[in-house]
C-alpha atoms as a PDB file:
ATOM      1  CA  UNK A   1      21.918 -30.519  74.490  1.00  0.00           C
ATOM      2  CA  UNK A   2      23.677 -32.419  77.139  1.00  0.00           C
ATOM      3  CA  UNK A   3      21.900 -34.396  80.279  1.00  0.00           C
ATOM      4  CA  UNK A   4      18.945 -32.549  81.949  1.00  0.00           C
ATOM      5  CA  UNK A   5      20.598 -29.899  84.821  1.00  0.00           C
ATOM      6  CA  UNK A   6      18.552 -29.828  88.292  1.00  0.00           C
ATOM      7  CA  UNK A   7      18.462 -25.701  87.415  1.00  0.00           C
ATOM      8  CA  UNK A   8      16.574 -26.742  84.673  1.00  0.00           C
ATOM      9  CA  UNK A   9      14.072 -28.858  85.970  1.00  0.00           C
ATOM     10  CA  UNK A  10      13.355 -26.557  89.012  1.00  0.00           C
ATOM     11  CA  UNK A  11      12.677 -23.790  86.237  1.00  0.00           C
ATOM     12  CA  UNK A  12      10.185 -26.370  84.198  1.00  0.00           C
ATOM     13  CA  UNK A  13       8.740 -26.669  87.905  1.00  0.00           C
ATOM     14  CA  UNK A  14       8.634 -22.852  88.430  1.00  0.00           C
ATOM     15  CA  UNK A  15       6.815 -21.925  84.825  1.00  0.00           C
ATOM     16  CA  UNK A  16       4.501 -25.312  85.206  1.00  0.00           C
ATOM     17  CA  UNK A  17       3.747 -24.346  88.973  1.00  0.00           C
ATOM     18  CA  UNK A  18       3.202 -20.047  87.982  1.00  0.00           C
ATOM     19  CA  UNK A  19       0.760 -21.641  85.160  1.00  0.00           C
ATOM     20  CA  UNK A  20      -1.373 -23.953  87.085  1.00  0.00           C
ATOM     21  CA  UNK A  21      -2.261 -21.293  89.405  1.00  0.00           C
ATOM     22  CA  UNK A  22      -3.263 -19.134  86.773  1.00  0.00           C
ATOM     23  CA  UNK A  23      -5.358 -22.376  84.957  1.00  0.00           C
ATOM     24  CA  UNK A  24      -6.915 -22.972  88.458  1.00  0.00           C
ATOM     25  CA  UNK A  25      -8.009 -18.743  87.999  1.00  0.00           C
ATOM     26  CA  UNK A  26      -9.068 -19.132  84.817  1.00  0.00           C
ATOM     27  CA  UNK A  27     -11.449 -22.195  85.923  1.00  0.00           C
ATOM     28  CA  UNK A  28     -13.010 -20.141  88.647  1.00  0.00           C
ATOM     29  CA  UNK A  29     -13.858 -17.413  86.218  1.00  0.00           C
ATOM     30  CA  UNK A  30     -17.449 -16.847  85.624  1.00  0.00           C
ATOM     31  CA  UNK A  31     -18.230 -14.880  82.386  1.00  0.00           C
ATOM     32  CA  UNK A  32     -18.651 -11.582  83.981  1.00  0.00           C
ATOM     33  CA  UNK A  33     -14.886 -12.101  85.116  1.00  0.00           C
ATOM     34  CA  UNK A  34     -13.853 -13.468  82.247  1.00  0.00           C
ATOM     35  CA  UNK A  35     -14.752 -10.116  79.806  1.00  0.00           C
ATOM     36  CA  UNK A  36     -14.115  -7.874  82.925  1.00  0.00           C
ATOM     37  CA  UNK A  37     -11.613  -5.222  82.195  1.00  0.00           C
ATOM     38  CA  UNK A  38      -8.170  -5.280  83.362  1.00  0.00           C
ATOM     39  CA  UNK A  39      -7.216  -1.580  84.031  1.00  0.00           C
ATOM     40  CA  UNK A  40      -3.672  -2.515  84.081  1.00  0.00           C
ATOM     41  CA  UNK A  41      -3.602  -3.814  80.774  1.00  0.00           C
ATOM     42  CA  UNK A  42      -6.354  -1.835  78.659  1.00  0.00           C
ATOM     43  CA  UNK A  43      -7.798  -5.145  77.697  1.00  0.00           C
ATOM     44  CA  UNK A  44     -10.194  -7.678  78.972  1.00  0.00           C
ATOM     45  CA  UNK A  45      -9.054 -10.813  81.370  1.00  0.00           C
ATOM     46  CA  UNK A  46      -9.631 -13.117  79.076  1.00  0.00           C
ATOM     47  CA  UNK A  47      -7.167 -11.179  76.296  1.00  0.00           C
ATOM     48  CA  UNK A  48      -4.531 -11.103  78.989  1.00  0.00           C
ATOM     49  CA  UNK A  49      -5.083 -14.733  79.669  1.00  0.00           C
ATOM     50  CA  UNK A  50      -4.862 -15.566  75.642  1.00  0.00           C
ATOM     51  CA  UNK A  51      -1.470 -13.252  75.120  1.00  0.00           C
ATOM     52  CA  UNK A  52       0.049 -15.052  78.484  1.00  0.00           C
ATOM     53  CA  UNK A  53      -0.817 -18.288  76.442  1.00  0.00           C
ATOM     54  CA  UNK A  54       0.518 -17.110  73.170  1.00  0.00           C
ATOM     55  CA  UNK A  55       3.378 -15.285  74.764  1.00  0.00           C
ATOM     56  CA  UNK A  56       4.651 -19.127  75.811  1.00  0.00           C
ATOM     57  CA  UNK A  57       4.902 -19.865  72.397  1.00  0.00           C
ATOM     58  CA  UNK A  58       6.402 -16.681  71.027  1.00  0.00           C
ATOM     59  CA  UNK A  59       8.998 -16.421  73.876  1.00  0.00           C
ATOM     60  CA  UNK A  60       9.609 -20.110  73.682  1.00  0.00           C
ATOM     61  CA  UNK A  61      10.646 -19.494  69.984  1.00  0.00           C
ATOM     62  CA  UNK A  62      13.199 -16.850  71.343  1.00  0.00           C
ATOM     63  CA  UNK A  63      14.244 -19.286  73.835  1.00  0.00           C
ATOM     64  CA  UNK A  64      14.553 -22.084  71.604  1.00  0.00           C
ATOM     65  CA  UNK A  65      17.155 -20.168  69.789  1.00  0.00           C
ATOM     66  CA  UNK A  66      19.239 -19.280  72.009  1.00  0.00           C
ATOM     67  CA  UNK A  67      19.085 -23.059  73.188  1.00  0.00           C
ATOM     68  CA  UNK A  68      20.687 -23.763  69.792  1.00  0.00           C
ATOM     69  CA  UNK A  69      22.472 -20.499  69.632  1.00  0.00           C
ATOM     70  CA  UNK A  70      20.851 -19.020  66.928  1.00  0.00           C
ATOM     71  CA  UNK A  71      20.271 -15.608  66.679  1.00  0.00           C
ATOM     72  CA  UNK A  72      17.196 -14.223  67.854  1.00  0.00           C
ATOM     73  CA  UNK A  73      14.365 -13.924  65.930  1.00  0.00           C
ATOM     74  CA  UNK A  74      13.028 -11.143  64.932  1.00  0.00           C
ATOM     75  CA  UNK A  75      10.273 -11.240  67.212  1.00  0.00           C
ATOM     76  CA  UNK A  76      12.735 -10.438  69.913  1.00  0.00           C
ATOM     77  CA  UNK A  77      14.115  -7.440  67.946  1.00  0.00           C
ATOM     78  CA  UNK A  78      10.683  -5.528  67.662  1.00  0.00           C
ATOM     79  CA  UNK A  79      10.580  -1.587  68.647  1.00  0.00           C
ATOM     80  CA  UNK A  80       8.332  -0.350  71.801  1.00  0.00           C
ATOM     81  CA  UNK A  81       5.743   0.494  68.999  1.00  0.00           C
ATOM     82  CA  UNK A  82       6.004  -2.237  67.020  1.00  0.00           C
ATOM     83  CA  UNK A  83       5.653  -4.304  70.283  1.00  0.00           C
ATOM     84  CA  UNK A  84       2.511  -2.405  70.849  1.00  0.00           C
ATOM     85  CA  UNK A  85       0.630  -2.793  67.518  1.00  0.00           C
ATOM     86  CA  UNK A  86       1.047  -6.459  67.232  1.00  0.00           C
ATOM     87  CA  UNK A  87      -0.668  -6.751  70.517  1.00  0.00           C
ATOM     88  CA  UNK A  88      -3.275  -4.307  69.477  1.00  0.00           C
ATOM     89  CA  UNK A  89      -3.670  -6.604  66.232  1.00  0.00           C
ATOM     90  CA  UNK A  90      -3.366 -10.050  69.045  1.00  0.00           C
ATOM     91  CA  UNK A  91      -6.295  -8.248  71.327  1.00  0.00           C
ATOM     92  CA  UNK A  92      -8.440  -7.638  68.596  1.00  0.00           C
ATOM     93  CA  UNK A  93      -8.089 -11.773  67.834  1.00  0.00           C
ATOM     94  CA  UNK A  94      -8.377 -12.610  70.980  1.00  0.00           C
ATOM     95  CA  UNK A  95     -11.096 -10.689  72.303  1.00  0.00           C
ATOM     96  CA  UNK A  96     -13.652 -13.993  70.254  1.00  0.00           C
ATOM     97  CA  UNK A  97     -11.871 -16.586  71.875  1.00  0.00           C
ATOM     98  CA  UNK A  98     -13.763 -18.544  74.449  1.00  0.00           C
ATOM     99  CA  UNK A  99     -12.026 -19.368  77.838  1.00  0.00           C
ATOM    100  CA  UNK A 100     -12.485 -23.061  77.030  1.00  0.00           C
ATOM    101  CA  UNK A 101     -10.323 -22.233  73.596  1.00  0.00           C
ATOM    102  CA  UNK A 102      -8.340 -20.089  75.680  1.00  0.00           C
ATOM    103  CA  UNK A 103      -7.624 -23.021  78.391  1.00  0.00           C
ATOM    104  CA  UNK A 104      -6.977 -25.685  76.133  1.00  0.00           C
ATOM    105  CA  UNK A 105      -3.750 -23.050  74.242  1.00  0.00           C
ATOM    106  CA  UNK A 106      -2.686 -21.897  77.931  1.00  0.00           C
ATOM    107  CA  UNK A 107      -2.315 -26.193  79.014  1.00  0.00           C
ATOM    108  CA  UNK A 108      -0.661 -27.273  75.545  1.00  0.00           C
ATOM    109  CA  UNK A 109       2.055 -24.058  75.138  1.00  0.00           C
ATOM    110  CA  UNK A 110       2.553 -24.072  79.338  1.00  0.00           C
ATOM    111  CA  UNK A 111       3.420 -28.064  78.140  1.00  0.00           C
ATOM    112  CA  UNK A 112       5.303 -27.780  75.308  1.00  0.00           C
ATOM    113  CA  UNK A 113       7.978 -24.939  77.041  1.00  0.00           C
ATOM    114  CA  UNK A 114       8.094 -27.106  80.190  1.00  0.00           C
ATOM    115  CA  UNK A 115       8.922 -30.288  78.476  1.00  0.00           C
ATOM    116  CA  UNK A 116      11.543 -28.231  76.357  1.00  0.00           C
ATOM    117  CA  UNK A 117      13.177 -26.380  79.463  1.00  0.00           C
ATOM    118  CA  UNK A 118      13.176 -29.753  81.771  1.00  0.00           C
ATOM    119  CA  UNK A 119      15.617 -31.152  79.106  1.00  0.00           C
ATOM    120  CA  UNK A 120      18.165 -28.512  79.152  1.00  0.00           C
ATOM    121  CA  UNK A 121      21.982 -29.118  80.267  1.00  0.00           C
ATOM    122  CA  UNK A 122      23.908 -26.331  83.115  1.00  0.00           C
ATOM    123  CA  UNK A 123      25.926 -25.611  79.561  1.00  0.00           C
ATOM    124  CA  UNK A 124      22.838 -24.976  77.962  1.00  0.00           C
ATOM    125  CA  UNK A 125      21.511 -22.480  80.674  1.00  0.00           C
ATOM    126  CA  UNK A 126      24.337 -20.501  80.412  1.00  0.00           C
ATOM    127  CA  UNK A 127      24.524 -20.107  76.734  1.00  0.00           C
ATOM    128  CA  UNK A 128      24.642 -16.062  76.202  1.00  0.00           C
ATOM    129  CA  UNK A 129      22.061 -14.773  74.364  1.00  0.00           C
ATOM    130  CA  UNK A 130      23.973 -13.988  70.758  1.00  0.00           C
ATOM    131  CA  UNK A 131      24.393 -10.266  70.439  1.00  0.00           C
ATOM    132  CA  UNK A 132      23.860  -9.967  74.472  1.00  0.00           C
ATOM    133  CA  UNK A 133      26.816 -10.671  76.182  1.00  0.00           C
ATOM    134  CA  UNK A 134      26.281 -12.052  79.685  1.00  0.00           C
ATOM    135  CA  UNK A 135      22.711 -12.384  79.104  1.00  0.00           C
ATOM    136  CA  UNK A 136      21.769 -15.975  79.487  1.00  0.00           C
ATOM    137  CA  UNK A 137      19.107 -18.904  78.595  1.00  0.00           C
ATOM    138  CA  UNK A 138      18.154 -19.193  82.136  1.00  0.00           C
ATOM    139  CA  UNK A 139      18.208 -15.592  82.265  1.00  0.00           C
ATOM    140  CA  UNK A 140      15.544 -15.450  79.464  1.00  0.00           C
ATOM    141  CA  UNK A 141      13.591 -17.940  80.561  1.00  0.00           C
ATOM    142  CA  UNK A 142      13.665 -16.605  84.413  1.00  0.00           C
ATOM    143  CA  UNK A 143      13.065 -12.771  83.211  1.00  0.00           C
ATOM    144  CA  UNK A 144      11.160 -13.625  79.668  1.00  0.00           C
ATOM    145  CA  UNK A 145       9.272 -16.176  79.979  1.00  0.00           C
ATOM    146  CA  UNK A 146       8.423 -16.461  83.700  1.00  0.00           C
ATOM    147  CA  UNK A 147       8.482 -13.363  84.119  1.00  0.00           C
ATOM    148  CA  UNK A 148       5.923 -12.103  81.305  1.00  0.00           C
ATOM    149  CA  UNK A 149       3.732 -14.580  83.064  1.00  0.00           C
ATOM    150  CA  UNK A 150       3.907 -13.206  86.208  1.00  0.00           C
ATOM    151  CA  UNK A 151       3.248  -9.646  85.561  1.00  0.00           C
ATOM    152  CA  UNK A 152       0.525 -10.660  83.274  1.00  0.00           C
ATOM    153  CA  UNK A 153      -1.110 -12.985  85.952  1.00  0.00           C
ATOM    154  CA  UNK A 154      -0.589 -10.060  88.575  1.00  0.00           C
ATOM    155  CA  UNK A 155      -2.362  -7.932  85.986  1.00  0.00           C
ATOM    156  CA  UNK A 156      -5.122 -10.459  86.170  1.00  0.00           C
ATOM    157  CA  UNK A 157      -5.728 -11.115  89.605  1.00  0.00           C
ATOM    158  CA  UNK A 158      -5.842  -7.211  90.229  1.00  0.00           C
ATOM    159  CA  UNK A 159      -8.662  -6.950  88.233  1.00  0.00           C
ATOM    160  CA  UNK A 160     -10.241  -9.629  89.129  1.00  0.00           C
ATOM    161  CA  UNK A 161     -10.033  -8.939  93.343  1.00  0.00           C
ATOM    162  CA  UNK A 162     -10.905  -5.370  92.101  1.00  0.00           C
ATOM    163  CA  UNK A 163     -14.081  -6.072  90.377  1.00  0.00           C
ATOM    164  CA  UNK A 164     -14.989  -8.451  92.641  1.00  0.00           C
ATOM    165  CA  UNK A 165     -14.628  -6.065  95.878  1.00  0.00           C
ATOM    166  CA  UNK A 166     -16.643  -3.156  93.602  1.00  0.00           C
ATOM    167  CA  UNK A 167     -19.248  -6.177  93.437  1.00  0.00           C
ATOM    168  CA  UNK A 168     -19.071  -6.717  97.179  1.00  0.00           C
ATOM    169  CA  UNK A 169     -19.093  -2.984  97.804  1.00  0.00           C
ATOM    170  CA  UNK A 170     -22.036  -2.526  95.949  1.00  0.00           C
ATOM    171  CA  UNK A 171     -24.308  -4.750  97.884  1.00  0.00           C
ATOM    172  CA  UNK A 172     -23.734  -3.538 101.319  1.00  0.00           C
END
């Protein structure tokens, strides 16, 4: 890997920035909205919150190899329904983890990907994704990895306004 690009860093800056907002979230949560369901997902907020966190690491392995350009693992290969039962298998493990547990994974994966990204070259960002021609590293880590955290954080604050309003609505 060559000298860090400014691409880079402003996507280190993007994925740190989309995280802390979801940490600041998670540290508002009482209880209730921490176990609260999130209809979206078919899981609890805190699951969602603990696959977001583990999704940094598992994604970051994809990106990782196409950093190096080795093939992708085969994590990044599984079917729709194999997709599906390893996060049936991940909500089941998740569902005892405490928020503070949950927190402390979310800070040190959200860390270890940013650091990692924030050192990448312009060549390295445009490294094609072997076996995906004109599918880049930036492209994964824009779509992938930012982007899984977005749509899970969406997912999140959904069901949290939601919940919250039914609360609201409820004692008018």
């Amino acid at each position: 890997m060559e000298g860090a690009s400014r691409r880079a860093q402003a996507l280190a800056a993007a994925f740190r920035e989309e995280n802390e907002a979801l940490i600041a979230l998670v540290i508002g949560m009482d209880e209730h909205d921490w176990r609260a369901d999130c209809p979206t997902e078919g899981r609890s907020v805190g699951v969602v919150v603990g696959h977001i966190a583990e999704g940094h690491r598992i994604i970051g392995g994809i990106v990782w190899a196409i950093a190096v350009g080795r093939p992708l693992p085969v994590k990044a290969h599984r079917t729709v329904e194999q997709g599906a039962a390893v996060n049936a298998r991940q909500a089941r493990r998740l569902a005892t983890r405490t928020r503070d547990d949950t927190l402390r994974t979310l800070h040190a994966n959200t860390e270890r990907m940013a650091r990692f990204i924030e050192r990448l070259s312009d060549k390295d960002l445009r490294r094609e994704i072997v076996g995906f021609p004109r599918l880049t590293l930036a492209d994964e880590i824009e779509r992938g990895l930012i982007g899984h955290l977005k749509v899970h954080a969406r997912a999140v604050r959904l069901a949290l306004n939601e919940g919250r309003a039914a609360i609201s609505g409820t004692h008018s």
